[in-house]
N, C-alpha and C. Protein backbone atom coordinates (compact mmCIF):
# COMPACT_ATOMS: atom_id res chain seq x y z
N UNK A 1 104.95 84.10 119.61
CA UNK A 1 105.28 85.39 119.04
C UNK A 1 104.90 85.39 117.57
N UNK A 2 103.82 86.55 117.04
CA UNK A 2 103.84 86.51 115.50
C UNK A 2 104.67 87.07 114.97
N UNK A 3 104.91 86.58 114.00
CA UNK A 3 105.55 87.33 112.74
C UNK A 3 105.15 88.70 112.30
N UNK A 4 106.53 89.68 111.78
CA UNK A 4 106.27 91.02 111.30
C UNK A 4 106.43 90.66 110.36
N UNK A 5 105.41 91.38 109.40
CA UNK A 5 105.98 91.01 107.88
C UNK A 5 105.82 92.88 107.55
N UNK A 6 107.37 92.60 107.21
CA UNK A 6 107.55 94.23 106.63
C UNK A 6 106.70 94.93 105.61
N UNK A 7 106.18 94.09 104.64
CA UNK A 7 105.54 94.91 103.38
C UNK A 7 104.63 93.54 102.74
N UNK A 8 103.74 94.17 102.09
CA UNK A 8 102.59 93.06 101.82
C UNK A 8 102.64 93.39 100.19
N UNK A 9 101.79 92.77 99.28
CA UNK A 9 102.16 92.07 97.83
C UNK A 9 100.38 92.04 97.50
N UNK A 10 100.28 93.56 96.67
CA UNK A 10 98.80 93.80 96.02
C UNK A 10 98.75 92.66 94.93
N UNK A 11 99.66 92.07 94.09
CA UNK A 11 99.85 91.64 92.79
C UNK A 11 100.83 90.42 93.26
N UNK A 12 100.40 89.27 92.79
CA UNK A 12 101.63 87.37 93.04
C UNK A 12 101.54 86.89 91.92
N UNK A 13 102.68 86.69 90.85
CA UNK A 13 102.87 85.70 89.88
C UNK A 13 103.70 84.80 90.57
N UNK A 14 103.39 83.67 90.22
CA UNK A 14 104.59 82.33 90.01
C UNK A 14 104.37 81.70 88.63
N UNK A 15 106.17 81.65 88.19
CA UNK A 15 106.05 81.14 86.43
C UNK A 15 105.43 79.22 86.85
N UNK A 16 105.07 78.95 86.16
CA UNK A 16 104.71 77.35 85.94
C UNK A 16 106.00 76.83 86.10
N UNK A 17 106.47 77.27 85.91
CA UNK A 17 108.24 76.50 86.31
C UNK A 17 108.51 75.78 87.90
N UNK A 18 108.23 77.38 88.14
CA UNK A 18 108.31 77.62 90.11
C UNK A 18 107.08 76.85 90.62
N UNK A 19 106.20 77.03 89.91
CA UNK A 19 105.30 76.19 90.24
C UNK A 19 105.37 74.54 90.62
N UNK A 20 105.97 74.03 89.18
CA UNK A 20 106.35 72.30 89.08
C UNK A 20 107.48 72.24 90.12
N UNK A 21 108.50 72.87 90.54
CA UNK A 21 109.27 73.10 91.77
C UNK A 21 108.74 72.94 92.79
N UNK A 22 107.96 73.60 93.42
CA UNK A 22 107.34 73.80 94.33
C UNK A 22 106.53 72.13 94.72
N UNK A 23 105.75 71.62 93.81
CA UNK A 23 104.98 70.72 93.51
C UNK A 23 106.23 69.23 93.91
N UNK A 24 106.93 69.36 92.80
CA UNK A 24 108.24 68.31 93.05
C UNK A 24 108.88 68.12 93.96
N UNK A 25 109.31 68.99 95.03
CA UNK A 25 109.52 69.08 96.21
C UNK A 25 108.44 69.40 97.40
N UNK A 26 106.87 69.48 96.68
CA UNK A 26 106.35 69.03 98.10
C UNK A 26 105.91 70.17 99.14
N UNK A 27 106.32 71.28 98.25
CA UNK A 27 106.20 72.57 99.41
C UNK A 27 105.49 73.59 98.73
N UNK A 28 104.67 74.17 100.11
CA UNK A 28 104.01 75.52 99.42
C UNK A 28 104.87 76.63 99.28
N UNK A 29 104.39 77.58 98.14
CA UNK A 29 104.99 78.82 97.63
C UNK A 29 104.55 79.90 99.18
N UNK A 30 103.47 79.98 99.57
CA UNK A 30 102.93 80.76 100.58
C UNK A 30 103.85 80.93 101.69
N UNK A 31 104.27 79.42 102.22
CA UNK A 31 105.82 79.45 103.16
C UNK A 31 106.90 80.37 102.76
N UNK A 32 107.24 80.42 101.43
CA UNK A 32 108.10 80.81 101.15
C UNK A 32 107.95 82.29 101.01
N UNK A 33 106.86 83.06 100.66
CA UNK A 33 105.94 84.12 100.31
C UNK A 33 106.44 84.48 101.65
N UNK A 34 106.00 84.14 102.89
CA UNK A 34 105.66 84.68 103.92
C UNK A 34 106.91 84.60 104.77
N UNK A 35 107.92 84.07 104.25
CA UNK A 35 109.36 84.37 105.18
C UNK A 35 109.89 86.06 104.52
N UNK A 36 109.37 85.35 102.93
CA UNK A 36 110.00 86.67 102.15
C UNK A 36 109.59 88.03 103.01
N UNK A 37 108.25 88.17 103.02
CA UNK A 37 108.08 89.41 103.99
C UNK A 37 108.39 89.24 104.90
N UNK A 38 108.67 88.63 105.79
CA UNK A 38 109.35 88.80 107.07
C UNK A 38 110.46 89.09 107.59
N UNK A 39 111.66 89.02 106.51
CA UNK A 39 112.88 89.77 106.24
C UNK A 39 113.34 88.41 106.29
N UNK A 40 112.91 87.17 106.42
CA UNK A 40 113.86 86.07 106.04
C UNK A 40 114.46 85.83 104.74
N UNK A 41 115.30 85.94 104.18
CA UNK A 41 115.21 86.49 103.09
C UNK A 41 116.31 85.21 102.41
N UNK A 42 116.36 83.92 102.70
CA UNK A 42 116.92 82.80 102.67
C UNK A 42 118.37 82.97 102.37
N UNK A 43 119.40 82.71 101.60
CA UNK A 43 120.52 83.24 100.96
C UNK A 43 121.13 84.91 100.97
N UNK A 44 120.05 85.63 100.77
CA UNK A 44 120.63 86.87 100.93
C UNK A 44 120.89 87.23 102.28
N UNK A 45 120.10 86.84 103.10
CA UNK A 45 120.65 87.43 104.58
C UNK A 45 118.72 87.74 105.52
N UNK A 46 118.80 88.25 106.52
CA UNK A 46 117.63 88.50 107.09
C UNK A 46 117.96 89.52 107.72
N UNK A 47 116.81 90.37 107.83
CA UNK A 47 116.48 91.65 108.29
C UNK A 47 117.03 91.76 109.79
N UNK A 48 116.60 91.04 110.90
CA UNK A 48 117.27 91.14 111.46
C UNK A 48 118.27 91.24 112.13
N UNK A 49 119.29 90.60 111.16
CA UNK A 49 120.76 90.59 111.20
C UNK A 49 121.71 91.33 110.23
N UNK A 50 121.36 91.97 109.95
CA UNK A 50 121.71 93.40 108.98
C UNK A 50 122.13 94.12 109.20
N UNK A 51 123.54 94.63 109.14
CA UNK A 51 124.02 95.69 109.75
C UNK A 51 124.09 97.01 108.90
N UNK A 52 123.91 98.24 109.01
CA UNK A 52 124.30 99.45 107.94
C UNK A 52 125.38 99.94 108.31
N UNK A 53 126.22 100.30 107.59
CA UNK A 53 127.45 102.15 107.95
C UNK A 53 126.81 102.26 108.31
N UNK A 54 127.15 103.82 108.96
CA UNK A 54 126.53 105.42 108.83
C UNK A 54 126.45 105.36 107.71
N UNK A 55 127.58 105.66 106.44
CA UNK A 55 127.72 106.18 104.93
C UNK A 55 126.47 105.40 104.21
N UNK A 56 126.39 104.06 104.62
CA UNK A 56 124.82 103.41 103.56
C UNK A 56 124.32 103.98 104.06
N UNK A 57 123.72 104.27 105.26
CA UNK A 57 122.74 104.60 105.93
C UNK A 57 122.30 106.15 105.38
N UNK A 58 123.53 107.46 105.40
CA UNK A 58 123.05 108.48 104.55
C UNK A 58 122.69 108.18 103.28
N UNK A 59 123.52 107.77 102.19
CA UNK A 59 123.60 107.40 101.08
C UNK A 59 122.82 107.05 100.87
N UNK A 60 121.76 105.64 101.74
CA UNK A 60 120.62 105.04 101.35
C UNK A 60 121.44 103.85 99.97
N UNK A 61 122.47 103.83 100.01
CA UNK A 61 122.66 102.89 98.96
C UNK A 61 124.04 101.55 99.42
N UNK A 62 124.26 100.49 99.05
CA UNK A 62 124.75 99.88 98.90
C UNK A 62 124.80 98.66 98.12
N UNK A 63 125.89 98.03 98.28
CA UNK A 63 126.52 97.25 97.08
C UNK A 63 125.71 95.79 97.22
N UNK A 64 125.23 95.63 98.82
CA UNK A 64 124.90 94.51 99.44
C UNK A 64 123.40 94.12 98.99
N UNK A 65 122.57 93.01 98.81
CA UNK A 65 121.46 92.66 98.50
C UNK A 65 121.11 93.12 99.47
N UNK A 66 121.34 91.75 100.53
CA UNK A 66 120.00 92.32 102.00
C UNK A 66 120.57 93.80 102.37
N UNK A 67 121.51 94.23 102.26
CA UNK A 67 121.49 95.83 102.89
C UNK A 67 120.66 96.93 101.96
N UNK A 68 121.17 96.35 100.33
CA UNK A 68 119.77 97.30 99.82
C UNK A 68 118.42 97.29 100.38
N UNK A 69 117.82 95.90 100.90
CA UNK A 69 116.56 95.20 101.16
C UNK A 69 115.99 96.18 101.90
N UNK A 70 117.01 96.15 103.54
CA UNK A 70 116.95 96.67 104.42
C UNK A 70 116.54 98.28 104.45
N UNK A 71 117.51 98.71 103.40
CA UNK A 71 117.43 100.07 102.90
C UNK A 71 115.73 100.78 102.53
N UNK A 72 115.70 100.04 101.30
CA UNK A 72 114.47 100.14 100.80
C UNK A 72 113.26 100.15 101.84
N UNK A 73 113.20 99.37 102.76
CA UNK A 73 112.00 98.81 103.54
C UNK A 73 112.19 100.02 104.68
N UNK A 74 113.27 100.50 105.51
CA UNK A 74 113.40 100.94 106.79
C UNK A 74 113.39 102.49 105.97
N UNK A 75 113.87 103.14 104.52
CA UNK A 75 113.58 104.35 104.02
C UNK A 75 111.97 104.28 103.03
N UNK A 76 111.54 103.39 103.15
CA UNK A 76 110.34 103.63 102.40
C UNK A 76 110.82 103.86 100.64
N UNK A 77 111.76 103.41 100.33
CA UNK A 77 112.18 103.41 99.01
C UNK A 77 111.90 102.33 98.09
N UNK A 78 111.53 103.45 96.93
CA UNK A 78 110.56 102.45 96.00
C UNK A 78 112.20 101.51 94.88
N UNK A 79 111.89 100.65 95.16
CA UNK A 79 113.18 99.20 94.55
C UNK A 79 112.36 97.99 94.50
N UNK A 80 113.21 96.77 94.84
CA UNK A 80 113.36 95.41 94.76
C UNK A 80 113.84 95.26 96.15
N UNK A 81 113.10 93.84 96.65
CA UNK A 81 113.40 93.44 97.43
C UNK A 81 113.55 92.02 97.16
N UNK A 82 114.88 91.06 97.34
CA UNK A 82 114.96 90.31 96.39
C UNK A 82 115.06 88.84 97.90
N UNK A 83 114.74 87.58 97.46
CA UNK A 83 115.29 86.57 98.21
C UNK A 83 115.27 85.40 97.70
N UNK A 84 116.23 84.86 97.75
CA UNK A 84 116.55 83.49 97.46
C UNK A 84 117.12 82.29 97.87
N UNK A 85 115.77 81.19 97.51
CA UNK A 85 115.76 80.09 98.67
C UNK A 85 115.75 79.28 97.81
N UNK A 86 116.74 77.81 98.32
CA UNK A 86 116.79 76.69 98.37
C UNK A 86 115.96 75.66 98.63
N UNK A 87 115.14 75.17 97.86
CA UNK A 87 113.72 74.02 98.12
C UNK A 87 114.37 72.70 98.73
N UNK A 88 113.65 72.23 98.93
CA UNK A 88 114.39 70.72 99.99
C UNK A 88 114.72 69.75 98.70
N UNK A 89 114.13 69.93 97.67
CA UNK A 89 114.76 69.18 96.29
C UNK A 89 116.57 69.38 95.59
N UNK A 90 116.78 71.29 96.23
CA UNK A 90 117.86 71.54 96.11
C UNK A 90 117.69 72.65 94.86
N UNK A 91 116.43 72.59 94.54
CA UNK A 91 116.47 73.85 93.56
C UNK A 91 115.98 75.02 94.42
N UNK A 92 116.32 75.90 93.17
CA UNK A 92 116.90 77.44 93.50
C UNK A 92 115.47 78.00 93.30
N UNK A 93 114.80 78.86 94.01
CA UNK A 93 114.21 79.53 93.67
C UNK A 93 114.34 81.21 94.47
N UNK A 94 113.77 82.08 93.01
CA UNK A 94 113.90 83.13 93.51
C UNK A 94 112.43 84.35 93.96
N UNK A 95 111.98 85.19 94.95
CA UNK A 95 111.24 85.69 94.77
C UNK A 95 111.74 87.23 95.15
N UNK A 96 110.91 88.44 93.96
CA UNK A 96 111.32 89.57 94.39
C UNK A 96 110.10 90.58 94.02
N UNK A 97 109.74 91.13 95.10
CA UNK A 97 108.55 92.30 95.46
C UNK A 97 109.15 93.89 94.60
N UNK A 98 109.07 94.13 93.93
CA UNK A 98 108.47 95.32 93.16
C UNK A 98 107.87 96.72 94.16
N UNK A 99 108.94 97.23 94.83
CA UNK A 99 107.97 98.28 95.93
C UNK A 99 108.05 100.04 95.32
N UNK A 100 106.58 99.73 95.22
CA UNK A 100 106.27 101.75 95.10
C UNK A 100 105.52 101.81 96.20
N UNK A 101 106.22 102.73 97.12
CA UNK A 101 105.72 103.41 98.14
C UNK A 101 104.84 104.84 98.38
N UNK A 102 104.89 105.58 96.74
CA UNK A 102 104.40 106.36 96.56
C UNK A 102 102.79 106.28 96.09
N UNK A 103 102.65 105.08 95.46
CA UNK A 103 101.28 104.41 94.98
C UNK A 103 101.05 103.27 96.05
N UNK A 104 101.71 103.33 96.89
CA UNK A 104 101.48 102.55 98.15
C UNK A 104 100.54 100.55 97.66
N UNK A 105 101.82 100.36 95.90
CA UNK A 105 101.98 99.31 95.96
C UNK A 105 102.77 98.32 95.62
N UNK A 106 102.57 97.19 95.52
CA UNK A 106 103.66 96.00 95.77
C UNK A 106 103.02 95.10 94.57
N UNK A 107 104.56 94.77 94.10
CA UNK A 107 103.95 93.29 93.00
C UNK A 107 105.29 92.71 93.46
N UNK A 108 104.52 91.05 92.90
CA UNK A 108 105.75 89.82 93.65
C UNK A 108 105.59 88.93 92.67
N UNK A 109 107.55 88.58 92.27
CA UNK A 109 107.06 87.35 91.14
C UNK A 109 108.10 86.48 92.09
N UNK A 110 107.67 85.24 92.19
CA UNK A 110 108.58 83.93 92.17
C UNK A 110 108.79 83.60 90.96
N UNK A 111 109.91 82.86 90.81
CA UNK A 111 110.76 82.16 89.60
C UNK A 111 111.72 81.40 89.66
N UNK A 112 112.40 80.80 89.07
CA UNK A 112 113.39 80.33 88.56
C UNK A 112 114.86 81.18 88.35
N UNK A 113 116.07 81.02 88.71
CA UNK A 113 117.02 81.91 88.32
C UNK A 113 117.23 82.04 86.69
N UNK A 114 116.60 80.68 86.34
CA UNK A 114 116.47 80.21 84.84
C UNK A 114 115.76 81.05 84.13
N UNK A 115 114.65 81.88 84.65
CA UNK A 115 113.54 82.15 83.50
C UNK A 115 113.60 84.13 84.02
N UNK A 116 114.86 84.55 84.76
CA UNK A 116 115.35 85.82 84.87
C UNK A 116 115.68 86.66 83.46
C-alpha cells in the first residue's frame, strides 16, 4: 500500500543544526519529510487518528495541534502544519510546512525547538 501524502513542499530549509542532528544520529531528514506529509505527524498525533467536534469542525478552529493540522489540510486553509519527532539520539526535532492554498504553495523548515 502507498503512502498519501496530504500536501507537498515547493520550498525545504533545514538549519545546520537539524542538519548535525540528523547526521549524529544517522538518519535522513527525507524520512522524516515524508511521514510529515503523510499525516504522521510524530508527537502531535496523526491524521488518521484525529477526531473533530461538530463545533471545530464548523468553527474550523481548535486549541489542538494535530486537530488544527487536520483542519487546515481537510478545509484547504492557509496555516501551519506542525510535527514533532524524536531522532533515535533522543533529540527533538521539529518540522512545519507554511500552507497557502490560494497561491497553491508550500514552504517547509526543519529545526531545532532551540533555534524557534
Amino acid at each position: 500500500m502507498s503512502k498519501v501524502y496530504h500536501f507537498s513542499s515547493e520550498k525545504l530549509s533545514v538549519t545546520k543544526q537539524a542538519m548535525q542532528a540528523f547526521h549524529e544520529s544517522k538518519e535522513d531528514f527525507f524520512d522524516y519529510l515524508k511521514r510529515h506529509q503523510s499525516g504522521d505527524w510524530g508527537e502531535v498525533g496523526n491524521y488518521e487518528e484525529v477526531k473533530l467536534s461538530k463545533h471545530e469542525i464548523q468553527k474550523g478552529m481548535s486549541e489542538d495541534t494535530a486537530k488544527l493540522n487536520l483542519l487546515q489540510i481537510k478545509n484547504r486553509q492557509n496555516g501551519s502544519i506542525m510535527s514533532i519527532y524524536k531522532l533515535r539520539n533522543g533529540t527533538k526535532i521539529w518540522i512545519v510546512t507554511c500552507l497557502d492554498f490560494i497561491a497553491d504553495k508550500a514552504y517547509t523548515s526543519i529545526f531545532l525547538p532551540s533555534e524557534y
